[in-house]
N, C-alpha and C. Protein backbone atom coordinates (compact mmCIF):
# COMPACT_ATOMS: atom_id res chain seq x y z
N UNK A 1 30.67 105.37 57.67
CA UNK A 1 31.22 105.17 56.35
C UNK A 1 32.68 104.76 56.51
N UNK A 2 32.81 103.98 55.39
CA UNK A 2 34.24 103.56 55.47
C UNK A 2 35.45 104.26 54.82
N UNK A 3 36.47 104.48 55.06
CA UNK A 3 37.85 104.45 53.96
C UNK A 3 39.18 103.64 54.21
N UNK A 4 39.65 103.77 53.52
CA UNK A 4 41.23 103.16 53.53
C UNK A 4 42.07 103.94 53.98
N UNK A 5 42.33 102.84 55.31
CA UNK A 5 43.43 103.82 56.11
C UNK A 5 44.71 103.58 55.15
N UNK A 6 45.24 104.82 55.18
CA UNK A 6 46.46 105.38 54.54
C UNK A 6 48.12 104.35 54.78
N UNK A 7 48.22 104.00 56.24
CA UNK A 7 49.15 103.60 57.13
C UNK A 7 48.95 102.34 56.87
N UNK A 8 48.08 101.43 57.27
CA UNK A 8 47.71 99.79 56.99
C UNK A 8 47.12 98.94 56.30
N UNK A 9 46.31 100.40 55.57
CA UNK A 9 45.59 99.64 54.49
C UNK A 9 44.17 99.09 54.21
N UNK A 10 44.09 98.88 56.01
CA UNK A 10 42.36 98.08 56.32
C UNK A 10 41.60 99.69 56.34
N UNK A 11 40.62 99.18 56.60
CA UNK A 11 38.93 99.80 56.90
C UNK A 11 39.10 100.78 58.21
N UNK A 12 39.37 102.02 57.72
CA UNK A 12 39.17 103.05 58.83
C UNK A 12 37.58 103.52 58.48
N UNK A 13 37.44 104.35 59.79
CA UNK A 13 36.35 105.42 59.87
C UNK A 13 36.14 106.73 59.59
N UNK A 14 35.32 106.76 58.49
CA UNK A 14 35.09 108.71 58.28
C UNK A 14 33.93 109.08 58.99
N UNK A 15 33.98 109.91 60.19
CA UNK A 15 32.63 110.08 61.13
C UNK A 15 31.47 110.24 60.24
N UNK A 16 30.47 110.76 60.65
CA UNK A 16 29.02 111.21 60.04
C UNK A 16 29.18 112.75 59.59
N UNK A 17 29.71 113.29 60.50
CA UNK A 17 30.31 114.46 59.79
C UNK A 17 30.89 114.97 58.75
N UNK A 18 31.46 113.95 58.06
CA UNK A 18 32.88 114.15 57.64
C UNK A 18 33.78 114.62 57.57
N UNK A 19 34.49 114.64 58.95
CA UNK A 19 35.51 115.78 59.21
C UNK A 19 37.08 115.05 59.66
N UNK A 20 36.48 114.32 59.97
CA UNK A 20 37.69 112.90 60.73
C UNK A 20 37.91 111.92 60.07
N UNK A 21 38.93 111.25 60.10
CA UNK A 21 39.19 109.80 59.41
C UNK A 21 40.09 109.10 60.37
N UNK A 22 39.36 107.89 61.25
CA UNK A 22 40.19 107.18 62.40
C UNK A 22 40.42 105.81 62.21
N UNK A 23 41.67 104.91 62.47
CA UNK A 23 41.57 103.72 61.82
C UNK A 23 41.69 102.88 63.48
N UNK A 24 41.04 102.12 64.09
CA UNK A 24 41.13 101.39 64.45
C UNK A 24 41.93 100.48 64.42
N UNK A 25 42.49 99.96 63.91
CA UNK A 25 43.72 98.72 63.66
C UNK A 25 45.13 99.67 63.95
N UNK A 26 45.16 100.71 63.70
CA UNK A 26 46.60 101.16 63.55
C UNK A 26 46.58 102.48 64.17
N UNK A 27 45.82 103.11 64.50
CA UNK A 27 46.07 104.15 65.52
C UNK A 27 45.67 105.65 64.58
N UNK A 28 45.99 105.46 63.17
CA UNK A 28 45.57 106.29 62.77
C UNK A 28 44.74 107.14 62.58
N UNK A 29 44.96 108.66 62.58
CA UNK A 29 44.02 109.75 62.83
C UNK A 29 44.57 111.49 61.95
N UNK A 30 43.15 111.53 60.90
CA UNK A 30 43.30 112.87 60.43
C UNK A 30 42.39 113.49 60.41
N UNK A 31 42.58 114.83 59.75
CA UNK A 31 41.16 115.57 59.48
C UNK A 31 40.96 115.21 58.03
N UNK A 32 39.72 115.13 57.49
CA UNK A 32 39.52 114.69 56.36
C UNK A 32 40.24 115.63 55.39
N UNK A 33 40.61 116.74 54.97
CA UNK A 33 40.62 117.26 54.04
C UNK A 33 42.41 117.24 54.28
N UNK A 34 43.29 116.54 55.29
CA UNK A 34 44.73 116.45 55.05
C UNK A 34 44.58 114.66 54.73
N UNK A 35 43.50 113.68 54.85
CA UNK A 35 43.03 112.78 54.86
C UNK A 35 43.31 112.40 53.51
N UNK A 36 42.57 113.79 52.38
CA UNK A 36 42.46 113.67 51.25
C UNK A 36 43.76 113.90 50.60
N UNK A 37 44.19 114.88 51.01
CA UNK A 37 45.39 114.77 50.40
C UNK A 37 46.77 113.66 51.18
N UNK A 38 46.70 113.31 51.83
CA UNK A 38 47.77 112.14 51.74
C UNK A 38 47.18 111.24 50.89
N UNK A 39 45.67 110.82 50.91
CA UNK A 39 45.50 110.00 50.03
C UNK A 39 45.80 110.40 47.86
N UNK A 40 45.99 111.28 47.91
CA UNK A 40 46.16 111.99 47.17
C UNK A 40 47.59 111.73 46.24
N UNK A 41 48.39 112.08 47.59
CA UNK A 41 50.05 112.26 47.09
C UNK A 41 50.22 110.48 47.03
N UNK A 42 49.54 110.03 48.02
CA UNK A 42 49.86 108.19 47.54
C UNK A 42 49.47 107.68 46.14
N UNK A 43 48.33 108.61 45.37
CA UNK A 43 48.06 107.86 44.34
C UNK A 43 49.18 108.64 43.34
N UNK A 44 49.83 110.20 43.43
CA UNK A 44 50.33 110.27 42.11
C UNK A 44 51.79 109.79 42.40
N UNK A 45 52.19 109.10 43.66
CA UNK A 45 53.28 108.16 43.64
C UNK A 45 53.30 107.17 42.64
N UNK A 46 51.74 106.53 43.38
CA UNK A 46 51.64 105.16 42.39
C UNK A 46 51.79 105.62 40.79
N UNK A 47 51.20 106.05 40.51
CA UNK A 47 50.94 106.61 38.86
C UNK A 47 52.41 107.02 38.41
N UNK A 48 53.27 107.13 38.87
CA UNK A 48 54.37 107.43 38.69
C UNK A 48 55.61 106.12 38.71
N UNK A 49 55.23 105.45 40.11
CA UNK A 49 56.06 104.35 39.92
C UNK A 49 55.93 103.52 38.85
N UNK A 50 54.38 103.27 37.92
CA UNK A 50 53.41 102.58 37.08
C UNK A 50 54.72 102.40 35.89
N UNK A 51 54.97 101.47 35.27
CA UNK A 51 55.89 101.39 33.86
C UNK A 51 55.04 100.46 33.49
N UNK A 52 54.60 100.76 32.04
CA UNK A 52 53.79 99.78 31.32
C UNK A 52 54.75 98.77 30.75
N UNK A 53 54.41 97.40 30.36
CA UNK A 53 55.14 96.50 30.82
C UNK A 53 54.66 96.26 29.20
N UNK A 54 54.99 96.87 27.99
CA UNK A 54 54.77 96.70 26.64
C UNK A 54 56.43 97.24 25.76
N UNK A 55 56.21 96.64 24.98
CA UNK A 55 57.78 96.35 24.17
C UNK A 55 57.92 97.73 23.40
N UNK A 56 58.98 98.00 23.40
CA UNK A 56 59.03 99.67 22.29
C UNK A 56 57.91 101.16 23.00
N UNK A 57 57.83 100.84 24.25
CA UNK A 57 57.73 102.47 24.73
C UNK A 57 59.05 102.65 25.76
């Protein structure tokens, strides 16, 4: 199975297990459940950097 490595962006690996997440392209390596949360803290960055781009808010 696939995910998005955190670091580069491409197509890492979540074993069969799901316990690991390894990216090939970039060296990257976690355990899934600190996996989840970096992926985590990256999205309520994004959601935060987000300014809606509408007149009068």
């Amino acid at each position: 199975m696939d995910a998005r490595c955190p670091e580069c962006g491409r197509a890492a690996t979540l074993d069969e297990g799901i316990e690991n997440v390894d990216c090939p392209h970039c060296g990257f390596h976690a355990g899934y459940e600190e996996y989840l949360e970096i992926m985590k803290e990256k999205a309520i960055n994004m959601s935060s950097d987000y300014v809606p781009d509408r007149p009068g808010i």
